[in-house]
Protein backbone atom coordinates (compact mmCIF):
# COMPACT_ATOMS: atom_id res chain seq x y z
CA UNK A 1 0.00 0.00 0.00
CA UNK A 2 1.07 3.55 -0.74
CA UNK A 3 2.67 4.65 2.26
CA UNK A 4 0.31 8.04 2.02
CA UNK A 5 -2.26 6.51 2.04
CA UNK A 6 -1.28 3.84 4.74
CA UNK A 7 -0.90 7.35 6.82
CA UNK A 8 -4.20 9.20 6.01
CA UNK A 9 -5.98 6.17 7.05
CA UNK A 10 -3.96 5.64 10.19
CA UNK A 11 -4.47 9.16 10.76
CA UNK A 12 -7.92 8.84 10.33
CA UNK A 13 -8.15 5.71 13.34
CA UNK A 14 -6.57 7.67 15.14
CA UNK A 15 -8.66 10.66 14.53
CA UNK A 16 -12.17 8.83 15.33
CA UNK A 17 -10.85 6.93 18.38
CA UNK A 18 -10.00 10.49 19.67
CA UNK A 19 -13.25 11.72 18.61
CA UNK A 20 -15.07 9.13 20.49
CA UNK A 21 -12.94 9.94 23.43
CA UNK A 22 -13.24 13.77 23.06
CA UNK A 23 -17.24 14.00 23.09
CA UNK A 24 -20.22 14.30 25.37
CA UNK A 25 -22.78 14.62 22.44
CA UNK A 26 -23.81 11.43 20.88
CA UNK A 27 -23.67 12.71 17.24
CA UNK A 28 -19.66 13.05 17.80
CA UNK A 29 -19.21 10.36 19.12
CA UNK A 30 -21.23 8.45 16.57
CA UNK A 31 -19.08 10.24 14.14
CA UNK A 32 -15.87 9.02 15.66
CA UNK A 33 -17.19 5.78 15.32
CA UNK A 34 -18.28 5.90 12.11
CA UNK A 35 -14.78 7.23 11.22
CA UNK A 36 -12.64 5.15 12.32
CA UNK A 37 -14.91 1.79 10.29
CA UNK A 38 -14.30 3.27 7.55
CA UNK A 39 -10.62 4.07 7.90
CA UNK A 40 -9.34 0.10 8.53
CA UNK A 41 -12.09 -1.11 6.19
CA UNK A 42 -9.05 -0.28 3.13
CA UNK A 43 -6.59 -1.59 5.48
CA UNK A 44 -8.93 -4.80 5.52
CA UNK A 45 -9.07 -5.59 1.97
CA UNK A 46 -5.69 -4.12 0.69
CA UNK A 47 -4.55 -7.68 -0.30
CA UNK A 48 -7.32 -8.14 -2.91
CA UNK A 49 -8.18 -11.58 -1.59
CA UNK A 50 -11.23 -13.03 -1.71
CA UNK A 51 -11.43 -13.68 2.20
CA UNK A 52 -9.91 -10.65 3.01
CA UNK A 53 -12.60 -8.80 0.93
CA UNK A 54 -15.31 -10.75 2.20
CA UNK A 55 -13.97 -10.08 6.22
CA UNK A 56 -14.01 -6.38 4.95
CA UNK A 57 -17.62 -6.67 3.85
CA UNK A 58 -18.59 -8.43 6.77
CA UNK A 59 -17.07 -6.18 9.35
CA UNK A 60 -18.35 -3.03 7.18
CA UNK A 61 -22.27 -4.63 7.51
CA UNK A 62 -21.96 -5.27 11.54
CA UNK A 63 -20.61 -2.00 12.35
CA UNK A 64 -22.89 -0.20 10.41
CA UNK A 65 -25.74 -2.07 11.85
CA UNK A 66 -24.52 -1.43 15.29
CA UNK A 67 -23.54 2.58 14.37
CA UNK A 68 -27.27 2.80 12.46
CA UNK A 69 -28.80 1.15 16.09
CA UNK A 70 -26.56 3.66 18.64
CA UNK A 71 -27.56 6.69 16.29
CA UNK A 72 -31.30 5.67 16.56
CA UNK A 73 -31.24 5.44 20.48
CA UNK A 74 -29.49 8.57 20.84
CA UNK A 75 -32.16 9.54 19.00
CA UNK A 76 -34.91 7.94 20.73
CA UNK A 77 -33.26 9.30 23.99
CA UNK A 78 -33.09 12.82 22.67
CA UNK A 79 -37.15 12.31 21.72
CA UNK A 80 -38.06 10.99 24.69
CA UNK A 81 -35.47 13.41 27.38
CA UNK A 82 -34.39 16.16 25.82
CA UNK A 83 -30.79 15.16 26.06
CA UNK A 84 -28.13 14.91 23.68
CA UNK A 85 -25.42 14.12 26.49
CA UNK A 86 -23.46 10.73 26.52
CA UNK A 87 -24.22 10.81 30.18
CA UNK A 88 -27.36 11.27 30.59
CA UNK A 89 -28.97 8.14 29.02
CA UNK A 90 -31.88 8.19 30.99
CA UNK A 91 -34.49 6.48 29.44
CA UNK A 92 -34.38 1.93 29.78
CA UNK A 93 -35.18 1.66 26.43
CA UNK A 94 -32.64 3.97 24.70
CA UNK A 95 -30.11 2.62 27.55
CA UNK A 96 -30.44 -1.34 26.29
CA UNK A 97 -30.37 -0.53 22.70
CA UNK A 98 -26.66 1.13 23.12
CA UNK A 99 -25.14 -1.41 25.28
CA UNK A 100 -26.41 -3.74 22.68
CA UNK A 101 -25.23 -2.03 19.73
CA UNK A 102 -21.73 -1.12 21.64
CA UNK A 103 -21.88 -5.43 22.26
CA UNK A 104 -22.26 -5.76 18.43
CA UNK A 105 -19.07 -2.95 17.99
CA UNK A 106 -16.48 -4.98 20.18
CA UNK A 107 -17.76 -8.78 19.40
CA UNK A 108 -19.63 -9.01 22.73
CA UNK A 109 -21.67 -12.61 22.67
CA UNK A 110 -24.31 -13.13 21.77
CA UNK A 111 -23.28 -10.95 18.92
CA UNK A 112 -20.02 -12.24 18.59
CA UNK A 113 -20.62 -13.89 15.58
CA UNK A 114 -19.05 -11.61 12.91
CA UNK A 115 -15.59 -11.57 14.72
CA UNK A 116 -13.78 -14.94 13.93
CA UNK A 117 -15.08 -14.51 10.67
CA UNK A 118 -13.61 -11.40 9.92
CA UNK A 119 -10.71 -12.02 11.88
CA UNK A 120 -9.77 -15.30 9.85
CA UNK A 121 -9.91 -13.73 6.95
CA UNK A 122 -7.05 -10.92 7.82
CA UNK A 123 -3.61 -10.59 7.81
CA UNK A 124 -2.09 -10.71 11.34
CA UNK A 125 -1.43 -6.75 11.53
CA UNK A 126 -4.21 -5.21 10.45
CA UNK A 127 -6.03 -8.39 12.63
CA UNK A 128 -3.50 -6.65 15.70
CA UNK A 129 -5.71 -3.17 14.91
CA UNK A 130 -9.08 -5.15 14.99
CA UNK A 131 -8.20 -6.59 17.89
CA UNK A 132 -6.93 -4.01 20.08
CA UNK A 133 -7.31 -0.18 18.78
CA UNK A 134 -10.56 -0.74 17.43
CA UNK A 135 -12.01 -1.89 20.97
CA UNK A 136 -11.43 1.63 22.55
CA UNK A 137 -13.40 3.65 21.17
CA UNK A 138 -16.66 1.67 21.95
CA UNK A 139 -15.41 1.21 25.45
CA UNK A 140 -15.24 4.56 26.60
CA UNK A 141 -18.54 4.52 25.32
CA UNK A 142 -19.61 1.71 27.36
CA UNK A 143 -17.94 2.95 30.48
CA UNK A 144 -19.53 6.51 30.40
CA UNK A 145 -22.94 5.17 30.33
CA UNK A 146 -22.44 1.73 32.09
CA UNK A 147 -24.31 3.32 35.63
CA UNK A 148 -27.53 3.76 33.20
CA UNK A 149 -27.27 0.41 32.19
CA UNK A 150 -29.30 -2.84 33.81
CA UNK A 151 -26.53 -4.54 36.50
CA UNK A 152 -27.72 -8.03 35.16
CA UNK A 153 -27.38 -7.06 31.58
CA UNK A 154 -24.17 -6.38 31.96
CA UNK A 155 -23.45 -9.38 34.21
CA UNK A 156 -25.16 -12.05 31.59
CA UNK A 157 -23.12 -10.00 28.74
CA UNK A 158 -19.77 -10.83 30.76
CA UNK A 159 -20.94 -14.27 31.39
CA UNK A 160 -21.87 -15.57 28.17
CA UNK A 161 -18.61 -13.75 26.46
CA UNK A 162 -16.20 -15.49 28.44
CA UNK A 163 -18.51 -18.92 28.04
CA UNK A 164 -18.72 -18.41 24.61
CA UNK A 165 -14.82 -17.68 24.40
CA UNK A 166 -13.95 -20.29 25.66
CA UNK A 167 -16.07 -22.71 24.04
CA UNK A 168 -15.43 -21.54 20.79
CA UNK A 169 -12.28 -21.53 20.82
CA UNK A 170 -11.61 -25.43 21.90
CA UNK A 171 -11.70 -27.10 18.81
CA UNK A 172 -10.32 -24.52 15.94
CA UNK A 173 -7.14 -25.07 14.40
CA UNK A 174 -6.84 -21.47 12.44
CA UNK A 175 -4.46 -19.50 14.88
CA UNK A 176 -6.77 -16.31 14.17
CA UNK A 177 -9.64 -17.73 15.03
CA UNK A 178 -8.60 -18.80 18.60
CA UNK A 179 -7.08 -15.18 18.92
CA UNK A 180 -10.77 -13.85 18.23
CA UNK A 181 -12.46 -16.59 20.57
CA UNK A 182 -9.69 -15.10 23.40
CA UNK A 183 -10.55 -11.76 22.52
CA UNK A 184 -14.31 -12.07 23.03
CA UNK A 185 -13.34 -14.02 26.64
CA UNK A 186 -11.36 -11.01 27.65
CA UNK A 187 -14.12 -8.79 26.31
CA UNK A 188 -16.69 -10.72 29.44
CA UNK A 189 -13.74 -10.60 31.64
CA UNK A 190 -13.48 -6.64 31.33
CA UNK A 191 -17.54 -6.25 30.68
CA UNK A 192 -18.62 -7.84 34.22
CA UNK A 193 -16.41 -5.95 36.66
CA UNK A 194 -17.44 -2.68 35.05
CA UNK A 195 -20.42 -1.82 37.13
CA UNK A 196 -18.52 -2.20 40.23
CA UNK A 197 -14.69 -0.96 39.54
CA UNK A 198 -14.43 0.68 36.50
CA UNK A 199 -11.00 1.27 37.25
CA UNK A 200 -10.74 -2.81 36.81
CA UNK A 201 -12.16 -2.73 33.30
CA UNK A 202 -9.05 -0.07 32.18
CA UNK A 203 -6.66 -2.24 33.29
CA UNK A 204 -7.93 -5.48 32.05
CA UNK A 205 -8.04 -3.79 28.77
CA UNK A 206 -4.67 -2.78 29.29
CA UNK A 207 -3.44 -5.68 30.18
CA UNK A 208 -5.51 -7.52 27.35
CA UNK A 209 -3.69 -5.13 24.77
CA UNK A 210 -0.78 -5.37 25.56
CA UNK A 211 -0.48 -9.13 25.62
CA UNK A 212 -2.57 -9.49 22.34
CA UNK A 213 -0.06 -7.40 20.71
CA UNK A 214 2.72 -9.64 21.67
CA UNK A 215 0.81 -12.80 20.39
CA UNK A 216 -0.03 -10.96 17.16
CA UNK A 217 3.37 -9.62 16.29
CA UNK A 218 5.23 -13.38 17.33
CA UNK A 219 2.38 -15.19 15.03
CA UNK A 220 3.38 -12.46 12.27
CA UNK A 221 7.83 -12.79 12.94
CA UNK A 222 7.17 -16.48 12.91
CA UNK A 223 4.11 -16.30 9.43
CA UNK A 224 2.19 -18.96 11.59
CA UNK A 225 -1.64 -19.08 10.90
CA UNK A 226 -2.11 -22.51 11.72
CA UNK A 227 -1.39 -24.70 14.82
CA UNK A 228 0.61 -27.63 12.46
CA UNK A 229 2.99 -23.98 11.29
CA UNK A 230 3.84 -23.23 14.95
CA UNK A 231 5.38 -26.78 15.36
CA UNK A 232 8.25 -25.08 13.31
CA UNK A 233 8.93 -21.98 15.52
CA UNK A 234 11.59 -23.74 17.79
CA UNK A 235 13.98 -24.45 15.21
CA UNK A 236 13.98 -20.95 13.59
CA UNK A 237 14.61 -19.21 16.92
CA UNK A 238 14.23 -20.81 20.07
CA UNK A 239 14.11 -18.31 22.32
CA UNK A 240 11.25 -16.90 20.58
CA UNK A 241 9.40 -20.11 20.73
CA UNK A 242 9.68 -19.61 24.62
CA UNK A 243 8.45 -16.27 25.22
CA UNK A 244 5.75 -17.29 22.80
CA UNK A 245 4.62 -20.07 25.30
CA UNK A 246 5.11 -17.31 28.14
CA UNK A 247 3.13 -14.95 26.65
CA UNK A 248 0.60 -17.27 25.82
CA UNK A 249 0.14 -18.26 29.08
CA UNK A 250 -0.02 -14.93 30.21
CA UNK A 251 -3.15 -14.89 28.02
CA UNK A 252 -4.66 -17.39 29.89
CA UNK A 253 -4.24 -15.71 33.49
CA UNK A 254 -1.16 -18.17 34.76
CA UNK A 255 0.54 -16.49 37.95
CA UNK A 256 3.68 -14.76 37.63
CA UNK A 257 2.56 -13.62 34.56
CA UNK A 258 1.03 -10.06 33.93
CA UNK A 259 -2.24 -12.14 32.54
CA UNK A 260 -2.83 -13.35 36.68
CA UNK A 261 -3.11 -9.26 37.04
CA UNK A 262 -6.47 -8.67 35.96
CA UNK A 263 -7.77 -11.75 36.77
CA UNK A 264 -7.13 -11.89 40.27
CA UNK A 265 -8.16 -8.28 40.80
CA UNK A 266 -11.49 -8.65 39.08
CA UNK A 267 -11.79 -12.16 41.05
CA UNK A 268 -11.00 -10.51 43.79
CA UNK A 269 -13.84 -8.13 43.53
CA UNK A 270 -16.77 -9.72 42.62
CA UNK A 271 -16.06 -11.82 46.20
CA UNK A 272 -15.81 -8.96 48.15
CA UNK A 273 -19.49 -7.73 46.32
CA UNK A 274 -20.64 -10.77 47.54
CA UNK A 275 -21.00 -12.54 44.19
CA UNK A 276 -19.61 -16.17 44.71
CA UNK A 277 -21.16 -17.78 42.24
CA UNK A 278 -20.90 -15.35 39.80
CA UNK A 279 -16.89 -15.36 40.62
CA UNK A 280 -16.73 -18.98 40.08
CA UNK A 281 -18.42 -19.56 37.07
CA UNK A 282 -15.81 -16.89 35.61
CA UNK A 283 -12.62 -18.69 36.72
CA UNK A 284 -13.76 -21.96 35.49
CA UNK A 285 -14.51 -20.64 31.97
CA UNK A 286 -10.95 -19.06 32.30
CA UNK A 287 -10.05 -22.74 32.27
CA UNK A 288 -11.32 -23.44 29.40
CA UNK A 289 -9.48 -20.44 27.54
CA UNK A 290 -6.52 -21.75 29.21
CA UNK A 291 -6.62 -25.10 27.54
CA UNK A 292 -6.44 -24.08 23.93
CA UNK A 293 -3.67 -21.87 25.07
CA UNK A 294 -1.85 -24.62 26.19
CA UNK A 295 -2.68 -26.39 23.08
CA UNK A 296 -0.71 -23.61 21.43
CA UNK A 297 2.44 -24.19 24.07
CA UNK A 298 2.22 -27.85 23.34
CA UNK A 299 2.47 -27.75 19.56
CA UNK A 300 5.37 -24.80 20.04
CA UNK A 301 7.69 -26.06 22.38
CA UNK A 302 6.87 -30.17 22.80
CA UNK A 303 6.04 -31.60 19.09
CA UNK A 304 8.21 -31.78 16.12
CA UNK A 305 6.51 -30.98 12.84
CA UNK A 306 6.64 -33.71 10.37
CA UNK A 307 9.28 -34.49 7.98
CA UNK A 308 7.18 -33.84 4.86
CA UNK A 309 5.94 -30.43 5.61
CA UNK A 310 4.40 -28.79 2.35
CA UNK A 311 5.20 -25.36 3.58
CA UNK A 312 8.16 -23.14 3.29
CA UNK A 313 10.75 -24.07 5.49
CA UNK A 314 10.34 -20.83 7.58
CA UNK A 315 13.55 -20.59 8.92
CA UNK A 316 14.81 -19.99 5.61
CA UNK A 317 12.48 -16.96 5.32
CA UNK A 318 13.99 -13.93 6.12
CA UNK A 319 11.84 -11.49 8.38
CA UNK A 320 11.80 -7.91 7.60
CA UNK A 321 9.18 -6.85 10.89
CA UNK A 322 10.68 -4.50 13.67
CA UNK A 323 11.15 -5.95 17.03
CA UNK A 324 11.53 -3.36 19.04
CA UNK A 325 7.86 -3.18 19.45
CA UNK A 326 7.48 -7.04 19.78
CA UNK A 327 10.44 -7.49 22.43
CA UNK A 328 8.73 -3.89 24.38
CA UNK A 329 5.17 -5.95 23.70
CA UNK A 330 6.52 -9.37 25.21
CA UNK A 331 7.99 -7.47 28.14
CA UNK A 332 5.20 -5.75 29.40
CA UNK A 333 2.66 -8.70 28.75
CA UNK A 334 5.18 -11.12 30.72
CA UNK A 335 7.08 -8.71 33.66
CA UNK A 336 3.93 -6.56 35.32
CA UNK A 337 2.35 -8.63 37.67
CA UNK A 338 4.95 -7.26 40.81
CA UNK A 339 3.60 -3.72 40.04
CA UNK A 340 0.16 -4.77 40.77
CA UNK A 341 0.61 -2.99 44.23
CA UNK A 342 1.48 0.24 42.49
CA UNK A 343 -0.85 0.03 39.57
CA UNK A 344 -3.42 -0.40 42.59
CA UNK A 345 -2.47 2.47 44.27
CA UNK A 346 -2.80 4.43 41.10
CA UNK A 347 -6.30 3.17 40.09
CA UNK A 348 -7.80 3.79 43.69
C-alpha cells in the first residue's frame, strides 16, 4: 500500500478513536465511530483476496448495523429526554439498545458472531488493529454510560462472552480464530467488573492489549496461521518459541505472569461484592481459555513438525518486521504482575 495513504488512514483511526474519546454529544461520538470503520475497512481488503474482501464486507455490515442502532437510540433518547449528552442516558429503552449495539461494535456474545469470521480472513497486523485499537473507542462509550445500564445485563453479557470464548475456541485449528475466541473471553472478563470498579475494566483492557499485541506480532515474525505452522517456531529461533509459550500463558491468566493481574483483581472483587457464584463460574470458563492456550504451548515447544511439511521451510524466510515493538510488547505482557501494588495504588 502507498505509504500516504497507509498514513491518512492511520491518521484517520486515530482521529475517530480520539473523537469518540473527546465528546459528550452522541452525534460526535457516533461520528468518531463511524470514522474510524471506515478508515481500517481499506486496510482490511488491501490484499485483494477473496477472504480478506469478504472479512471487509462483513465487518463493514456489523458495524454499520450497530452505528445505524446507537444513532437511533441517541435519538430515541433525545425524543423521549431532551438530552443529547453521553451521560445522561436516561431512558431503559434507549439505555439497552446502546449497550447492545456497543456489544455488536467490540464482538460481545451473543453478537459475537461476525468476529472470527472477519478475523480469519485478515492478515495478522491489520487483525492486531481489529483486535486491540478498534475496541477503545466503543469502550469509553460503554464505560460513560455503564451506571444507566441494567446490573444483570451487563453481568449475563460478561458471562456468556467469556462462556462463549472459551467454548469456541476449543476445537479450531486457524491461529486467528482462537485469537478472536480469546478476545471475546477477555471482552466478558473486562464487561462484568465494570459496574462495580471501572478502574478494573481499564486495566484489564490494558493488560488484554498489551499481551494481544505480543501474540499478534510473534504469530506475524514467525508467518504462523495454523497450529501444524507453529510446530516449526523452535527451530527458527528458540528463544522466541519460549516467550511465545510465556506470553501465551499470560493470556490465559497463569501467575507470575502479567495475565494473573487482571484476573485476580477482578476475582478478587466480585467476592468482596458478595458474588460467589458469579466469581466462580468466571474462573472456570478461564479454564477453558486456558486449555487451547496450552494447546498452542504444546504444539510450540513439545512436538516436532513432520518431515514432509508442504510449507516453506520458515527458517529460511527472512523477516523484515521491527522488534523493538514485539520485544517492548513481550515485556510488558510477561514482567507486570509485581507492580500490581502500584498500579493499585494508582487506580484507587
Amino acid at each position: 500500500m502507498n505509504p500516504y495513504v497507509l498514513t491518512i488512514l492511520l491518521s484517520s483511526l486515530g482521529l475517530g478513536t480520539t473523537l469518540t474519546f473527546a465528546s459528550s454529544h452522541w452525534l460526535l461520538a457516533w461520528m468518531g465511530l463511524e470514522i474510524n470503520t471506515l478508515a481500517i475497512l481499506p486496510l482490511m481488503a488491501q490484499h485483494h483476496h477473496p477472504r480478506a474482501v469478504e472479512a471487509a464486507t462483513k465487518y463493514f455490515l456489523t458495524q454499520a448495523t450497530a452505528a445505524a442502532m446507537i444513532l437511533f437510540a441517541s435519538t430515541t433518547n433525545a425524543w423521549l429526554a431532551g438530552e443529547w449528552d453521553i451521560n445522561n442516558l436516561s431512558h431503559p429503552l434507549a439505555s439497552t439498545m446502546v449497550i447492545a449495539a456497543l456489544a455488536l461494535k467490540i464482538g460481545l456474545a451473543p453478537v459475537h458472531f461476525w468476529m472470527p469470521e472477519v478475523l480469519q480472513g485478515l492478515d495478522l497486523l491489520t487483525g492486531l488493529i481489529l483486535s486491540t485499537w478498534q475496541k477503545l473507542a466503543p469502550f469509553a462509550l460503554i464505560i460513560q454510560i455503564a451506571p444507566s445500564i441494567d446490573p444483570m445485563l451487563l453481568t449475563m453479557l460478561g458471562m456468556a462472552s467469556t462462556l462463549v470464548g472459551g467454548w469456541g475456541g476449543l476445537n479450531q485449528t486457524q491461529l486467528r480464530k482462537i485469537m478472536a475466541y480469546s478476545s471475546i473471553a477477555h471482552m466478558g472478563w473486562m464487561i462484568i467488573i465494570l459496574q462495580y470498579a471501572p478502574q478494573l475494566t481499564l486495566l484489564a483492557l490494558g493488560m488484554y492489549i498489551f499481551m494481544t499485541s505480543a501474540a499478534f506480532m510473534t504469530l506475524k515474525l514467525s508467518s504462523a496461521t495454523k497450529i501444524s505452522t507453529l510446530t516449526t517456531t523452535w527451530s527458527k529461533s528458540p528463544i522466541l518459541a519460549t516467550t511465545t509459550a510465556l506470553v501465551l500463558l499470560s493470556l490465559g491468566g497463569l501467575p507470575p505472569l502479567t495475565g494473573f493481574m487482571p484476573k485476580w483483581l477482578i476475582l478478587q472483587e466480585l467476592a468482596k461484592q458478595d458474588l460467589p457464584l458469579t466469581a466462580t463460574i468466571m474462573a472456570l470458563a478461564a479454564l477453558l481459555s486456558l486449555y487451547f492456550y496450552l494447546r498452542l504451548c504444546y504444539a510450540m515447544t513439545l512436538t516436532i513438525s513432520p518431515g514432509t511439511i508442504s510449507l516453506t521451510t520458515p527458517w529460511r524466510v527472512h523477516s523484515t518486521q521491527l522488534t523493538l515493538p514485539l520485544a517492548l510488547s513481550t515485556t510488558a505482557a510477561l514482567g507486570l504482575l509485581p507492580l500490581t501494588p502500584a498500579i493499585l495504588l494508582m487506580a484507587s
